[in-house]
Protein backbone atom coordinates (compact mmCIF):
# COMPACT_ATOMS: atom_id res chain seq x y z
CA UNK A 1 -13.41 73.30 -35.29
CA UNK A 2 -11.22 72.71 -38.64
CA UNK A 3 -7.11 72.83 -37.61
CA UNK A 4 -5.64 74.38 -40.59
CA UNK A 5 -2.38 74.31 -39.04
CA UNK A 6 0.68 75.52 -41.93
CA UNK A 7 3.11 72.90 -40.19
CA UNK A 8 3.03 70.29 -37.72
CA UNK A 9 3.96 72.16 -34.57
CA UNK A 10 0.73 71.65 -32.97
CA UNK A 11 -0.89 68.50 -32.38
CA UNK A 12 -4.48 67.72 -30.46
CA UNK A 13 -4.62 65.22 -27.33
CA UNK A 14 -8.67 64.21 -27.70
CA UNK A 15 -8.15 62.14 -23.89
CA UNK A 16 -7.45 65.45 -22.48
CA UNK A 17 -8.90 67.70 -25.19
CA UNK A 18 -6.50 69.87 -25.26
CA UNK A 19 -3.43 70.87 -27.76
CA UNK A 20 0.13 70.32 -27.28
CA UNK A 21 3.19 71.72 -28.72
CA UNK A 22 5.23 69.53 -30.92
CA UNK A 23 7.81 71.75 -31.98
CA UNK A 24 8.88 75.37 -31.79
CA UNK A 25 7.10 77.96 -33.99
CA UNK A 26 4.03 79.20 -35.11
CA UNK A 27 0.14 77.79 -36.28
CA UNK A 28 -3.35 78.76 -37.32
CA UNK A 29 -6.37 77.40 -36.73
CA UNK A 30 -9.70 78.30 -38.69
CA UNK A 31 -12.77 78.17 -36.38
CA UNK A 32 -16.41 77.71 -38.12
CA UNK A 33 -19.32 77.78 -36.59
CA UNK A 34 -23.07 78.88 -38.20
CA UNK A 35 -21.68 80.15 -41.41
CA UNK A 36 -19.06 82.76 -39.50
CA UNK A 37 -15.17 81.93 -39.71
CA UNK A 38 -12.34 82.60 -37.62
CA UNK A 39 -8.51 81.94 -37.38
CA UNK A 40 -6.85 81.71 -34.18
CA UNK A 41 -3.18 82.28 -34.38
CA UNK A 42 -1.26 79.79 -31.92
CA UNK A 43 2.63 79.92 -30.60
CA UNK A 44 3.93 76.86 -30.03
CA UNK A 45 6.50 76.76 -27.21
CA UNK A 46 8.02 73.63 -25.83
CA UNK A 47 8.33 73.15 -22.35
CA UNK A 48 11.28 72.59 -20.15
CA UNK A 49 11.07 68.87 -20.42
CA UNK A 50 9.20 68.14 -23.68
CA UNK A 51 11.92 66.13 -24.53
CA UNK A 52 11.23 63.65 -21.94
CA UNK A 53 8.00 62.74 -22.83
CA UNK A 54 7.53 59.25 -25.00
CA UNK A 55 4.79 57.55 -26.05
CA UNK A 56 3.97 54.88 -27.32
CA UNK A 57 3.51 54.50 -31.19
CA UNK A 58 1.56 51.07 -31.64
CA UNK A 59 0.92 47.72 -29.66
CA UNK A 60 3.80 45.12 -28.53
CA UNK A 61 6.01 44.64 -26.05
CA UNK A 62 7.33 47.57 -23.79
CA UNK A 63 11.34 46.71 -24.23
CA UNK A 64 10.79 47.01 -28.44
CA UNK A 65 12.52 50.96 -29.27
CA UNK A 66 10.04 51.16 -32.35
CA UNK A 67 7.08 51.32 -30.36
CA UNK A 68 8.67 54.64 -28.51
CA UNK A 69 8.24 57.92 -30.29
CA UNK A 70 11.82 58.85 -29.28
CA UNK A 71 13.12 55.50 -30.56
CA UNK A 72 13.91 54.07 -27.92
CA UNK A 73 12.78 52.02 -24.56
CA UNK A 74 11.69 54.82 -21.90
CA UNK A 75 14.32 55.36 -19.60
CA UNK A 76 14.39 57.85 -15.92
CA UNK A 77 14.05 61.00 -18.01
CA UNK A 78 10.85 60.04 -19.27
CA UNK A 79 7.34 60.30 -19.08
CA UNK A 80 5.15 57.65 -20.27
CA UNK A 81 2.52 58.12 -22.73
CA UNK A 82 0.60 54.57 -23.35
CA UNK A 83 -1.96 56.21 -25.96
CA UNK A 84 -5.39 55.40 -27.17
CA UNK A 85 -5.98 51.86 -29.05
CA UNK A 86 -2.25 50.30 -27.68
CA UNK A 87 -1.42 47.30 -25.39
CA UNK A 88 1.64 47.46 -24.13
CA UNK A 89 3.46 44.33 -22.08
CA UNK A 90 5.96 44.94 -19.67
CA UNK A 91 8.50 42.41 -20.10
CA UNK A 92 11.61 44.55 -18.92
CA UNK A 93 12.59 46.30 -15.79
CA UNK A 94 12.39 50.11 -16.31
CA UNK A 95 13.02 53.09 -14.41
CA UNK A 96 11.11 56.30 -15.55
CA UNK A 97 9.61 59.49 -14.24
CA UNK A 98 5.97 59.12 -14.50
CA UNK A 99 3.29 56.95 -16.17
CA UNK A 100 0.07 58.31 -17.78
CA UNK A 101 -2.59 55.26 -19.22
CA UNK A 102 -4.93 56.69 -21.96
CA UNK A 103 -8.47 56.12 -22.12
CA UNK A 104 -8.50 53.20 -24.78
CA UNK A 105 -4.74 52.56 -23.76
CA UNK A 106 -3.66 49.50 -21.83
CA UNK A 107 -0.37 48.19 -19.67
CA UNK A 108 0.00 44.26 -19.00
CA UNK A 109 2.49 43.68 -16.42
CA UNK A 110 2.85 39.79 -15.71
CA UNK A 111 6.17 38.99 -15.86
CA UNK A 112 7.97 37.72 -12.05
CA UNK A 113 11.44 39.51 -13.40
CA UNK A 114 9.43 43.09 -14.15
CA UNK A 115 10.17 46.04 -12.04
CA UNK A 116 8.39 48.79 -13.37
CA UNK A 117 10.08 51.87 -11.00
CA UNK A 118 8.98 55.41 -11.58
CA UNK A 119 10.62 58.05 -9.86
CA UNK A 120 13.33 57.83 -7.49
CA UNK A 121 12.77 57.87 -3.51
CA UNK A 122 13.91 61.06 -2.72
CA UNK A 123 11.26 63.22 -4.97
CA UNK A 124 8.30 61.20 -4.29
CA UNK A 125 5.97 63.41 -6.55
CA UNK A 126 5.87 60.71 -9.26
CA UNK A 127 2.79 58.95 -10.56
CA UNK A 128 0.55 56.33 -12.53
CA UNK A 129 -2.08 58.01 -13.64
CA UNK A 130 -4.63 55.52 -14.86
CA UNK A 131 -7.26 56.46 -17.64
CA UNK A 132 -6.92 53.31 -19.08
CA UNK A 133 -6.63 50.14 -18.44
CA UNK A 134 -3.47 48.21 -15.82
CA UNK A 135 -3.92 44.52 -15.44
CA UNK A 136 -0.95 43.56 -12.39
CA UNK A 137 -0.68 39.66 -12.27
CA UNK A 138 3.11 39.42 -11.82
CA UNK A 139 5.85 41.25 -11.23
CA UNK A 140 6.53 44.46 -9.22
CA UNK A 141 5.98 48.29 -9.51
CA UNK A 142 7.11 50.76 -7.45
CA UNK A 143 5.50 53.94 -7.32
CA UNK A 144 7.77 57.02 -5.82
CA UNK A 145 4.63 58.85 -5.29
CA UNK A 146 0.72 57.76 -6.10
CA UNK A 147 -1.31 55.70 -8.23
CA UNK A 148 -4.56 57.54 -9.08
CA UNK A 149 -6.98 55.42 -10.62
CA UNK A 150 -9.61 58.09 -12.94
CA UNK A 151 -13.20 58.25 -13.63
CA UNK A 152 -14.02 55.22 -16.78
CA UNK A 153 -10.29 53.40 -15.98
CA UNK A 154 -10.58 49.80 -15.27
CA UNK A 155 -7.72 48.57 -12.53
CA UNK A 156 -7.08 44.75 -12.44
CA UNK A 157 -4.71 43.20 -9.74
CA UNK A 158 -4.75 39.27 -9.44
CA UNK A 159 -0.73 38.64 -8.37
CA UNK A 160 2.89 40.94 -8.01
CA UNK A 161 3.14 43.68 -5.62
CA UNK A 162 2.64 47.50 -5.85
CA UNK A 163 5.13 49.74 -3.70
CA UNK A 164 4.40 53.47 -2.40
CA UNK A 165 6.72 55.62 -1.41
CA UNK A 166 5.33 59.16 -1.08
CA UNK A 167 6.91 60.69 1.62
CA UNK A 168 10.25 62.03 1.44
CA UNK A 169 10.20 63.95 4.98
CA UNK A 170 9.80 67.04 2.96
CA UNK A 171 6.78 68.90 1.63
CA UNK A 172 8.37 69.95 -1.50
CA UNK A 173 9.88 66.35 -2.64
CA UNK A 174 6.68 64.68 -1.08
CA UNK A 175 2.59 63.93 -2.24
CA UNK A 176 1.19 67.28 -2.22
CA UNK A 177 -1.09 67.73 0.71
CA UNK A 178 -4.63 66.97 0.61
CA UNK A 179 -3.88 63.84 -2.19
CA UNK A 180 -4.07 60.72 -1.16
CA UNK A 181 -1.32 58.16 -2.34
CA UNK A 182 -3.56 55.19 -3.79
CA UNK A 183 -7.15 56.95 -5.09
CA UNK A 184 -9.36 55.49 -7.03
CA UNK A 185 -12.31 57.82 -8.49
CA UNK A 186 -16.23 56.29 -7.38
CA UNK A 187 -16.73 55.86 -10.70
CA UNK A 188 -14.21 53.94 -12.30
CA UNK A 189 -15.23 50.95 -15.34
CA UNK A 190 -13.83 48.43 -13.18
CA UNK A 191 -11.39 47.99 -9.98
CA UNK A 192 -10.48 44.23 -8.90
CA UNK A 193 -7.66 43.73 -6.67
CA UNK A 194 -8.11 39.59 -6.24
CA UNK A 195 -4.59 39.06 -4.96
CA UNK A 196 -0.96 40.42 -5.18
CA UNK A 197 0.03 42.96 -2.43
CA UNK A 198 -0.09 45.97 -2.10
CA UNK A 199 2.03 48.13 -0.30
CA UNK A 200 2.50 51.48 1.45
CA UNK A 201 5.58 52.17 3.34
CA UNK A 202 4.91 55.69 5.14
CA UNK A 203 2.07 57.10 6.18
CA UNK A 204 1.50 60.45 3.78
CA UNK A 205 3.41 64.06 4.92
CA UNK A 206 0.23 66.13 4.63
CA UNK A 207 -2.04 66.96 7.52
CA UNK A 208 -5.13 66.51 4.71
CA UNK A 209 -3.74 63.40 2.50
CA UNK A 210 -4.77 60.10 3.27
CA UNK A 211 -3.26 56.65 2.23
CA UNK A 212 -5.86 54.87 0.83
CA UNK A 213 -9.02 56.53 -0.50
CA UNK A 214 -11.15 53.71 -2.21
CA UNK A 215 -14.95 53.07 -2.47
CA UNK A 216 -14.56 49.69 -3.53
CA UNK A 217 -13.59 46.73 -1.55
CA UNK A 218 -10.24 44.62 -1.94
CA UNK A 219 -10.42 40.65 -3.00
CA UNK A 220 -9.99 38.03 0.41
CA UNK A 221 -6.60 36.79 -1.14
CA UNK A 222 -5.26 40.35 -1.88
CA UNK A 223 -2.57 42.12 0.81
CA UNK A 224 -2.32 45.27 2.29
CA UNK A 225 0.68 45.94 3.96
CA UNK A 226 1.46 49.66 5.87
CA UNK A 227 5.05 50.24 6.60
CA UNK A 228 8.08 48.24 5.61
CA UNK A 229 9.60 47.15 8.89
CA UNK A 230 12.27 49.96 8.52
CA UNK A 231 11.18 53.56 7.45
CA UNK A 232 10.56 55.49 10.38
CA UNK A 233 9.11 58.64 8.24
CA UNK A 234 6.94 60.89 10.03
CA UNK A 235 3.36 62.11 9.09
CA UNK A 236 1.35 65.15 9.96
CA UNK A 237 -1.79 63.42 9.67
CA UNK A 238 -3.35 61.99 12.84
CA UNK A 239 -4.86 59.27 11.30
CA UNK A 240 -1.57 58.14 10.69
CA UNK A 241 -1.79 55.40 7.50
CA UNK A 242 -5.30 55.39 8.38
CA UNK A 243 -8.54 57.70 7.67
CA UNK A 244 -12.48 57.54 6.67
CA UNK A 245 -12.00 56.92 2.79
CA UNK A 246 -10.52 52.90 3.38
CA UNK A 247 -12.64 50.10 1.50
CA UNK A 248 -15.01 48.33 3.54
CA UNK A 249 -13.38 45.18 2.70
CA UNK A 250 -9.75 44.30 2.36
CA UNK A 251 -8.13 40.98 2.67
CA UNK A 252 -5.03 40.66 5.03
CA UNK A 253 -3.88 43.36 6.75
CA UNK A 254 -0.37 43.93 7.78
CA UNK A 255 0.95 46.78 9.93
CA UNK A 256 4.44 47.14 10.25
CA UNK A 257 5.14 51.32 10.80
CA UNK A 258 8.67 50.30 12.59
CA UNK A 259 7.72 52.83 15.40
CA UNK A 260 5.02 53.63 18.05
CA UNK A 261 5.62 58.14 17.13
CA UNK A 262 5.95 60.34 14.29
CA UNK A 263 1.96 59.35 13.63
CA UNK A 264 2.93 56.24 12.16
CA UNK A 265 0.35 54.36 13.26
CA UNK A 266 -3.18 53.02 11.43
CA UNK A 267 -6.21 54.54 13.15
CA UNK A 268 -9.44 52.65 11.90
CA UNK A 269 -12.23 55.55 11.18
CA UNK A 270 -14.63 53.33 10.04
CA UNK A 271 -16.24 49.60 10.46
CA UNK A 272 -13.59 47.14 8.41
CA UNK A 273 -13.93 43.35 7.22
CA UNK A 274 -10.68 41.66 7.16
CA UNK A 275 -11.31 38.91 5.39
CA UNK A 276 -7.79 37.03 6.23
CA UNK A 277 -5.39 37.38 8.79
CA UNK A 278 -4.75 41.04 10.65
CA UNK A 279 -0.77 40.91 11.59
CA UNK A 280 1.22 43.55 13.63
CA UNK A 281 4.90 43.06 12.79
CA UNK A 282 6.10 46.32 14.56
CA UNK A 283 5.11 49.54 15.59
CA UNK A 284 2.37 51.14 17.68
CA UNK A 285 -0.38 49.14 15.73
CA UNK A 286 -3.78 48.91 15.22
CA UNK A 287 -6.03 52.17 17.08
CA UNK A 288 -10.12 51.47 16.96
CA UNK A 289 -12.45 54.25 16.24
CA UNK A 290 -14.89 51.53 14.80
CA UNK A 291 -14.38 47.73 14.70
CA UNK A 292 -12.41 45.77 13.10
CA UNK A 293 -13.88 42.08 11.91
CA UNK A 294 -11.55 39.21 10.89
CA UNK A 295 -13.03 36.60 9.42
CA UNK A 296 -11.31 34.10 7.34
């Protein structure tokens, strides 16, 4: 198809194939195809929030305004746009809305004083959503929501900590039902997680969501803790932070739901390898519908 447009109020997105509005008003597209033509009038009409979205220009660090398409560093308004064929390093603390990783798009975070937040903990509908690829060696991010890991994304975590918060008490402010709050597609390019932790504080709202759905195993030095000593959240799915889609393998396991109700507990579905220590800080614990093997 040939894009004739008469001004720039439409633009094409080839990672999602589709096109986007870039401005009020009006475009036409001429469509060829075996000798016939065709034009395709298009409206553009900007959304609600269009003027929250910001991506990023060209490679360099995140905390540079010239490398933003608004001109300026991404703040809690805004959506996050790393796009194709730019590296991005996180080397200041931001707070945004939501995060979206083009294929051919990539975010460094390895800086101790980083805390990449997106959302805020009472609408826990926020994401990452990984096309790309996120190498985590330092540093922390906190997801108000889920990190969803796509089909040809490569996920690298070596040191630093990922936090989940997805469930508000509410079904409107919380992870839709039937998601689960850390997915990674079967297949992905790559998925490491060597070391770091990783960290889920409730167990999901939904009856049909599940915390962790991952086909591929987690490093011996990386950390999985469920809970955060405090929450007391409650969940409507039985399985509690636990379910049938876990890795085979993690490293060490720590549960610590607060309390023994509200479904906060992590019922093992299938047969686990803990390959370091398996700690119960508080809460109702560890519940065995297959084994459990810790081996150091």
């Amino acid at each position: 198809m040939k894009n004739s447009s008469f001004s720039c109020n439409v633009g094409y997105d080839i990672s999602s194939a589709s096109f986007g509005a870039q401005k009020e008003g009006f475009a036409q597209a001429y469509v060829s195809y075996k000798g016939f033509t065709d034009t395709i009038n298009l409206t553009a009409a900007l959304s609600l929030f269009s003027n929250c979205v910001n991506k990023t220009l060209a490679s360099g660090s995140f905390k540079n305004p010239a490398l933003w398409s608004k001109g300026m560093v991404p703040d809690i308004c805004d959506s996050i746009i790393i796009q194709q064929g730019h590296t991005i390093a996180a080397d200041t603390s931001v707070k945004a809305f939501s995060l979206r990783i083009n294929s051919g798009g990539t975010l460094n975070i390895n800086n101790a004083a980083v805390n990449l937040q997106l959302g805020e903990k009472d609408q826990a509908t926020n994401m990452i959503d990984n096309y790309g690829i996120l190498n985590i060696s330092n540093g922390t991010v906190t997801i108000n929501g889920r990190l969803k890991l796509n089909t040809g994304s490569t996920f690298s975590m070596t040191g630093g900590s990922i936090i989940l918060n997805s469930n508000t008490g509410d079904a409107f402010t919380s992870l839709s039902n039937g998601n689960a709050i850390v997915e990674a597609a079967a297949a992905m390019l790559s998925f490491s997680f060597t070391g770091g932790t990783l960290q889920i504080t409730d167990p999901p709202l939904g009856a049909l969501s599940q915390s962790v759905n991952c086909p591929y195993d987690f490093g011996p030095n990386s950390t999985l803790i469920l809970g955060d000593g405090s929450s007391v959240k409650s969940s409507n799915n039985s399985d509690g932070f636990g379910g049938i889609s876990f890795p085979n393998k993690i490293g060490k396991l720590i549960n610590d739901a607060s309390i023994k109700t509200g479904n906060r507990q992590f019922i093992n579905k299938k047969a686990l390898n803990v390959k370091g220590n398996m700690e119960v800080r508080t809460g109702s614990g560890v519940i065995l519908q297959a084994p459990i093997t810790v081996n150091k």
